[in-house]
Protein backbone atom coordinates (compact mmCIF):
# COMPACT_ATOMS: atom_id res chain seq x y z
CA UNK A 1 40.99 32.81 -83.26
CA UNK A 2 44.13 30.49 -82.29
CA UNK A 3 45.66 30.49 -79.00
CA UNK A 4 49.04 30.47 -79.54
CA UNK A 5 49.64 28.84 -76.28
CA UNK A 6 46.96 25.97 -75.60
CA UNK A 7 49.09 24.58 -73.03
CA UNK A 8 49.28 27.73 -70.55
CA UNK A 9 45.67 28.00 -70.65
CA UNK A 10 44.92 24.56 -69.35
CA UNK A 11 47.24 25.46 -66.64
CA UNK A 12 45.30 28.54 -66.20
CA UNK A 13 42.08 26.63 -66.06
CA UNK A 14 43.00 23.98 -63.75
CA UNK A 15 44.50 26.35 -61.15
CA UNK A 16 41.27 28.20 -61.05
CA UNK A 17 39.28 25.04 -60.43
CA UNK A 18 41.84 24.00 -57.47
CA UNK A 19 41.55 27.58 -56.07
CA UNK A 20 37.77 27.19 -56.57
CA UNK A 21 37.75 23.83 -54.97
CA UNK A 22 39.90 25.19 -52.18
CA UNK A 23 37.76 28.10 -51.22
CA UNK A 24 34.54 25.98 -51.39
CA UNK A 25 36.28 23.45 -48.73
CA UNK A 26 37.44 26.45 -46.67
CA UNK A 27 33.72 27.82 -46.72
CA UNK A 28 32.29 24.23 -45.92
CA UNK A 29 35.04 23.80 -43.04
CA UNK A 30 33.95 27.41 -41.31
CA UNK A 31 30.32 26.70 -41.55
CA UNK A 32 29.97 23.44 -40.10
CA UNK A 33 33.21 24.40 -37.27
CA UNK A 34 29.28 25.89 -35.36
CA UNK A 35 27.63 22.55 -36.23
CA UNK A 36 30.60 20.38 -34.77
CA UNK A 37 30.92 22.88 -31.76
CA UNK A 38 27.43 22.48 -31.05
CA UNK A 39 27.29 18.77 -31.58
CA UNK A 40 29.99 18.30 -29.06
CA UNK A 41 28.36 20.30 -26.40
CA UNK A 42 25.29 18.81 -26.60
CA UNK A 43 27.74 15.53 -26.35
CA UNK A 44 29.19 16.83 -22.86
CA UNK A 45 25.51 17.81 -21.93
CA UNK A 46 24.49 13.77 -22.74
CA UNK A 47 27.52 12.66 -20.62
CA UNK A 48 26.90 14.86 -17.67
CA UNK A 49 23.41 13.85 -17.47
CA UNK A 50 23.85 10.10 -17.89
CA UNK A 51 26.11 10.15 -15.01
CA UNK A 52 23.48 12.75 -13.04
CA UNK A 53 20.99 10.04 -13.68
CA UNK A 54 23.12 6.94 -12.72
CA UNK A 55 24.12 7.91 -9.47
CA UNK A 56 20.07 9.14 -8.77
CA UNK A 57 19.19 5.62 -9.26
CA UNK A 58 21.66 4.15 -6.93
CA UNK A 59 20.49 6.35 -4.06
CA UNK A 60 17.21 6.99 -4.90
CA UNK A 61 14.94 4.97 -7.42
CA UNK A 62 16.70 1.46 -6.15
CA UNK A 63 15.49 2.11 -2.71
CA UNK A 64 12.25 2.96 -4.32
CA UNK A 65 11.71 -0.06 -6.01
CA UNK A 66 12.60 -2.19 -3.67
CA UNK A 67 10.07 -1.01 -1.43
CA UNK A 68 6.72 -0.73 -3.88
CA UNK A 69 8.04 -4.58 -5.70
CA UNK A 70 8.23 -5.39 -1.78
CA UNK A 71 4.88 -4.33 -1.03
CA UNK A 72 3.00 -5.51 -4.57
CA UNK A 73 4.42 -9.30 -3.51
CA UNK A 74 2.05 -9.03 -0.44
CA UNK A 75 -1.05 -8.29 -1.99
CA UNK A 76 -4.17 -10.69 -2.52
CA UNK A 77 -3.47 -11.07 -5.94
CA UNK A 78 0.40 -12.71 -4.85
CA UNK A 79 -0.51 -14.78 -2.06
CA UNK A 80 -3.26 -17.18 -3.78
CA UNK A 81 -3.47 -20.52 -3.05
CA UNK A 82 -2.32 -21.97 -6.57
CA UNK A 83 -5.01 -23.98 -6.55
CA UNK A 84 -7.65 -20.70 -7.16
CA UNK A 85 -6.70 -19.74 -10.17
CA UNK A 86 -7.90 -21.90 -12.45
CA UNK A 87 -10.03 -21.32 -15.74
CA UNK A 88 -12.91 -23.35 -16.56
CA UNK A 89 -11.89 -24.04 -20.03
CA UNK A 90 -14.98 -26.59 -20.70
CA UNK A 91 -17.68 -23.93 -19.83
CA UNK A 92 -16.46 -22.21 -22.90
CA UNK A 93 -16.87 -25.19 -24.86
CA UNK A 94 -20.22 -25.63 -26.53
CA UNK A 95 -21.96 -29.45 -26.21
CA UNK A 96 -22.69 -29.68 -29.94
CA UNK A 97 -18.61 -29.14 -30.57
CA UNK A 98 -17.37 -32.28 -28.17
CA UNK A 99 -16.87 -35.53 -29.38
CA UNK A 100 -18.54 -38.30 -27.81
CA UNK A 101 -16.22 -40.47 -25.50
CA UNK A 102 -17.68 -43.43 -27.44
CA UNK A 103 -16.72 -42.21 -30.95
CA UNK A 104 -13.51 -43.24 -32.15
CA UNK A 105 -10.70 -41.26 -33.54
CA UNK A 106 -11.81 -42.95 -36.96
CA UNK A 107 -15.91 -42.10 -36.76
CA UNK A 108 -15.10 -38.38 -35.52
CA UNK A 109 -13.24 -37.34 -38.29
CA UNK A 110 -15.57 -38.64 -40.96
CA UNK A 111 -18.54 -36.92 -38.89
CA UNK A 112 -16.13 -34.03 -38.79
CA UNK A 113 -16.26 -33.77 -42.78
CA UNK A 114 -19.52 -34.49 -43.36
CA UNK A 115 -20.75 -31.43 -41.14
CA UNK A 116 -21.31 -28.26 -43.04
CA UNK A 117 -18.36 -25.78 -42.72
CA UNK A 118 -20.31 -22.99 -41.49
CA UNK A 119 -22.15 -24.98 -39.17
CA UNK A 120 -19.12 -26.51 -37.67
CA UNK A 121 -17.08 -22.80 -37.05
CA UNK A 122 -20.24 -21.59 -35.87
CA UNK A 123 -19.92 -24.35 -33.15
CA UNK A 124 -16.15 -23.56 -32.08
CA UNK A 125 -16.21 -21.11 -29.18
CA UNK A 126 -13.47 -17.95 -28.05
CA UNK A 127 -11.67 -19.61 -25.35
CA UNK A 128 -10.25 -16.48 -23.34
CA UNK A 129 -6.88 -16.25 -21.39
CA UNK A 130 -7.04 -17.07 -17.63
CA UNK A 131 -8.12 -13.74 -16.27
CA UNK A 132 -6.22 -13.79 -13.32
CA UNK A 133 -2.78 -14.30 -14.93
CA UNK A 134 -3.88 -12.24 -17.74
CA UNK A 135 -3.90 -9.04 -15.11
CA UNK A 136 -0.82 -9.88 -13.23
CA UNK A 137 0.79 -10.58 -16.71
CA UNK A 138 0.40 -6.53 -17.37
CA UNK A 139 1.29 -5.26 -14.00
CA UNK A 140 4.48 -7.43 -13.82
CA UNK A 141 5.63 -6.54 -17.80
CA UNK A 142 5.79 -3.09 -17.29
CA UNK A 143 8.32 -3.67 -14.13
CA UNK A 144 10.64 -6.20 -16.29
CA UNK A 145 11.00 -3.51 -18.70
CA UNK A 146 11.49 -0.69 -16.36
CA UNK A 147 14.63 -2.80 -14.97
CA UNK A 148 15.76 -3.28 -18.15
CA UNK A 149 16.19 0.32 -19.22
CA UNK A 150 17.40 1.39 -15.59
CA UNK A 151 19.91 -1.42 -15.83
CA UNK A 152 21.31 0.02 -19.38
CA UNK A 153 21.57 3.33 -17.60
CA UNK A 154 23.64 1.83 -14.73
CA UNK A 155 25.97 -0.10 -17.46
CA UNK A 156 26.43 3.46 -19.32
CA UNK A 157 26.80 5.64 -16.24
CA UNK A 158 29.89 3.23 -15.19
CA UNK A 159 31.38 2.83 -18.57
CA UNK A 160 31.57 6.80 -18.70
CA UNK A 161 33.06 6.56 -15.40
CA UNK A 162 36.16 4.28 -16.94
CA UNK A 163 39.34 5.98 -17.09
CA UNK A 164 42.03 5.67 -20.05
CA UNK A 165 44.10 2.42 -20.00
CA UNK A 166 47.42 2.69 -18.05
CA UNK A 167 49.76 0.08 -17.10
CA UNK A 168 49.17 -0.52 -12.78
CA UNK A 169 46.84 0.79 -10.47
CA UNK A 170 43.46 -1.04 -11.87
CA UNK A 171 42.11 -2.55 -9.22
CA UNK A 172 39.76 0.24 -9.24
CA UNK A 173 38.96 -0.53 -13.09
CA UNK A 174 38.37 -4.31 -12.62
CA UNK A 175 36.09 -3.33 -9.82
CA UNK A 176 34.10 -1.13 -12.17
CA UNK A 177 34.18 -4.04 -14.95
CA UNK A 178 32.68 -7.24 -12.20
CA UNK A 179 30.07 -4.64 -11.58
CA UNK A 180 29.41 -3.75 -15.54
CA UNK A 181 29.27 -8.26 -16.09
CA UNK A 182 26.65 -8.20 -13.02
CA UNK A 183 24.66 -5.50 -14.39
CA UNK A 184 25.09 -7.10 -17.78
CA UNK A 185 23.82 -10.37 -16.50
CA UNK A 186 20.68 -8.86 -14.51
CA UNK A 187 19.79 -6.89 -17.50
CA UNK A 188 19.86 -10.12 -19.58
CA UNK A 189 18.19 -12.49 -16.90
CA UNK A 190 15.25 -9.94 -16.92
CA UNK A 191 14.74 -10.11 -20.72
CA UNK A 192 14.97 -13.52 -20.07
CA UNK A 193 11.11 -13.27 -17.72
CA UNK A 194 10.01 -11.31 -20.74
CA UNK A 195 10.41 -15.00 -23.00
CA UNK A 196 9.24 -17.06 -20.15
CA UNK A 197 5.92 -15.13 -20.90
CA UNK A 198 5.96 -15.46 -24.05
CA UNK A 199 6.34 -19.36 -24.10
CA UNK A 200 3.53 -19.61 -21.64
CA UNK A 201 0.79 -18.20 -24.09
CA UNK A 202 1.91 -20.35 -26.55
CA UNK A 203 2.74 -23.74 -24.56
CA UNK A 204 -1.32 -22.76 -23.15
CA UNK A 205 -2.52 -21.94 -26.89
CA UNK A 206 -0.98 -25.30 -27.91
CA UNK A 207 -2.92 -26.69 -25.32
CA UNK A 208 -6.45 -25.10 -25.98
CA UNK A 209 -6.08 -26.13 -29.44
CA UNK A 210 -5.64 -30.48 -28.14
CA UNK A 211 -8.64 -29.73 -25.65
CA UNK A 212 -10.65 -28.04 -28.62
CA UNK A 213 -9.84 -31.58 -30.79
CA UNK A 214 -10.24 -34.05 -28.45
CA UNK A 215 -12.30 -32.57 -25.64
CA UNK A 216 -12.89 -36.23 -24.13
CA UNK A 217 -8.90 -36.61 -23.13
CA UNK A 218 -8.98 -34.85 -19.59
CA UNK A 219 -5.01 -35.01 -19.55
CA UNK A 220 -5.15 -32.06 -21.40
CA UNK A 221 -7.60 -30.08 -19.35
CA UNK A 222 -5.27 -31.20 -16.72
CA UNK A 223 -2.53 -29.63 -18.25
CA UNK A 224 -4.04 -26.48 -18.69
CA UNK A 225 -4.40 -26.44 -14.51
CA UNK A 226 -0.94 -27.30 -14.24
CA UNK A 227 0.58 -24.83 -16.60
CA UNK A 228 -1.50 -22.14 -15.16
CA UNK A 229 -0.14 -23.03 -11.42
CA UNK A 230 2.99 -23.23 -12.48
CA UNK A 231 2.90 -19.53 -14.26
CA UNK A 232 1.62 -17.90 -11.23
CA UNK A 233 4.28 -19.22 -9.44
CA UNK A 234 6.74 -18.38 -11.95
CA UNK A 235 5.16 -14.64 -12.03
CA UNK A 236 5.45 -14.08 -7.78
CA UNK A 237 9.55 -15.57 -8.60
CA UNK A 238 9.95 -13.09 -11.02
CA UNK A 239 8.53 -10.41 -8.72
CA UNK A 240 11.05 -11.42 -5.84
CA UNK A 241 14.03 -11.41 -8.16
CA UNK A 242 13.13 -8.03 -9.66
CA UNK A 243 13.15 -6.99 -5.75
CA UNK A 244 16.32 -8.74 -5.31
CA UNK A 245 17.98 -7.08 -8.04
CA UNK A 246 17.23 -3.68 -7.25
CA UNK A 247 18.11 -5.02 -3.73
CA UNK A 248 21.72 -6.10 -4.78
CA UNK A 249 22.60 -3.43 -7.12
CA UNK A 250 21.92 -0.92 -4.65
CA UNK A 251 23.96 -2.99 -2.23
CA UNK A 252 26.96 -3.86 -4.25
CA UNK A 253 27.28 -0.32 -5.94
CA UNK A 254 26.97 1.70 -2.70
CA UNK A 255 29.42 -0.45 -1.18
CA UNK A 256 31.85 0.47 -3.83
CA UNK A 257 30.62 3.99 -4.86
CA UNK A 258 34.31 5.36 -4.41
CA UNK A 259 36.04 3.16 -6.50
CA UNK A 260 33.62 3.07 -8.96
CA UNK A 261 33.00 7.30 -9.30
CA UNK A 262 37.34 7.28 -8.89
CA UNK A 263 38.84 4.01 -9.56
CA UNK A 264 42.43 5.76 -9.22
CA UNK A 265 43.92 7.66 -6.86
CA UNK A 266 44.80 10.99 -7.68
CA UNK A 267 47.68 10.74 -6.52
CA UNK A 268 49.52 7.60 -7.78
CA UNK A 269 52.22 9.12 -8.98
CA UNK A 270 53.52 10.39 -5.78
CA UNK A 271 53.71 7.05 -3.74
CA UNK A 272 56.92 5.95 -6.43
């Protein structure tokens, strides 16, 4: 059978696919019109808390901190002599390992060869971390990272507080943005602690490994006391300037709590 109009057909056809496609998008737009809804509730619910949270911190966990970081600085642990803490790093080193202070550089490597492998790792002892540092080390990680996320709270609780850009009135607005750049800054300096701790182990591995090669240059079990002093004093620094941060924040922000929860006046307007 011919159609005796092919034409009007294919018009025929293609309007039922467009109404088809039509009503599908309708149907698609009505059931996810819930989802959105919901999504953007659960937005304003985010919002509301984030600011909740932001202004707890300032009046309540700052304080907090300040107090306990104040307190953990004058424990034992903080208020070593320097000179206490170091390692014995040659009691972990076994007699048969060392190389004779007559040898030469020359004589101790061909000895070194001619040794058996297994003999030789046998021989090589687990030099541990220095205990002391080790400990603080995990009690003072967990408090860089806490001011981390608290800071990232702060920066997000003031940011929501932002109003819309308008020409005049933003002196309250550049307040809120020097506060954002300090928070910014703190929030960097204190990953920065996080790296310092890093290096250490691995300017002290570095170490270890020369003492473990040439055991009979004592500049490098020097070293080793040196670097350790120096990274318990580094650790008590960090300590006070995770005090003094909370310290300042707290400070700074309370200070300016009014511009920063209403950076313009309601009514602006009126005073033209």
């Amino acid at each position: 059978y011919l159609n005796p109009n092919p034409g009007r057909a294919r018009r025929l056809s293609a309007n039922s696919l467009c109404h088809s496609f039509v009503l599908q998008e309708i149907s698609t737009s009505i059931r996810m019109q819930p989802m959105a809804t919901r999504y953007m509730q659960m937005f304003a619910e985010f919002q509301e808390q984030c600011v909740e949270n932001g202004e707890k911190l300032i009046k309540e966990f700052f304080p907090q901190r300040v107090i306990e970081l104040n307190e953990f600085l004058k424990t034992e642990r903080l208020s070593l002599n320097p000179s206490k803490i170091h390692s014995n790093i040659e009691e972990f080193t076994k007699v048969d390992y060392r190389i004779s202070e007559n040898e030469t550089f020359q004589g101790s490597a061909k000895r070194a060869r001619l040794e058996n492998d297994t003999d030789s790792k046998s021989q090589v002892p687990v030099i541990p971390c220095n205990r002391l540092l080790e400990e603080l080390i995990d009690d003072i990680k967990p408090q860089i990272r806490t001011l981390i996320e608290k800071c990232n709270c702060v920066k997000i609780w003031i940011q929501l507080l932002i109003p819309r850009i308008e020409d005049g009135n933003n002196f309250g607005v550049s307040i809120q943005e020097d506060i954002l750049g300090e928070v910014a800054r703190i929030e960097s300096e204190a990953a920065g602690f996080l790296d310092q701790i890093s290096r250490y182990f691995i300017s002290r591995g570095k170490m270890i490994s020369k003492i473990a090669k040439y055991p009979f240059i004592k500049d490098y079990s020097r070293c080793i006391c040196e670097l350790d002093e120096k990274e318990y004093l580094n650790l008590r620094l960090t300590l006070c300037e995770l005090r003094n941060h909370y310290c300042c924040l707290h400070d700074t922000i309370t200070k300016n709590i009014e511009k920063i929860k209403k950076p313009r006046s309601v009514n602006t307007d009126t005073m033209y």
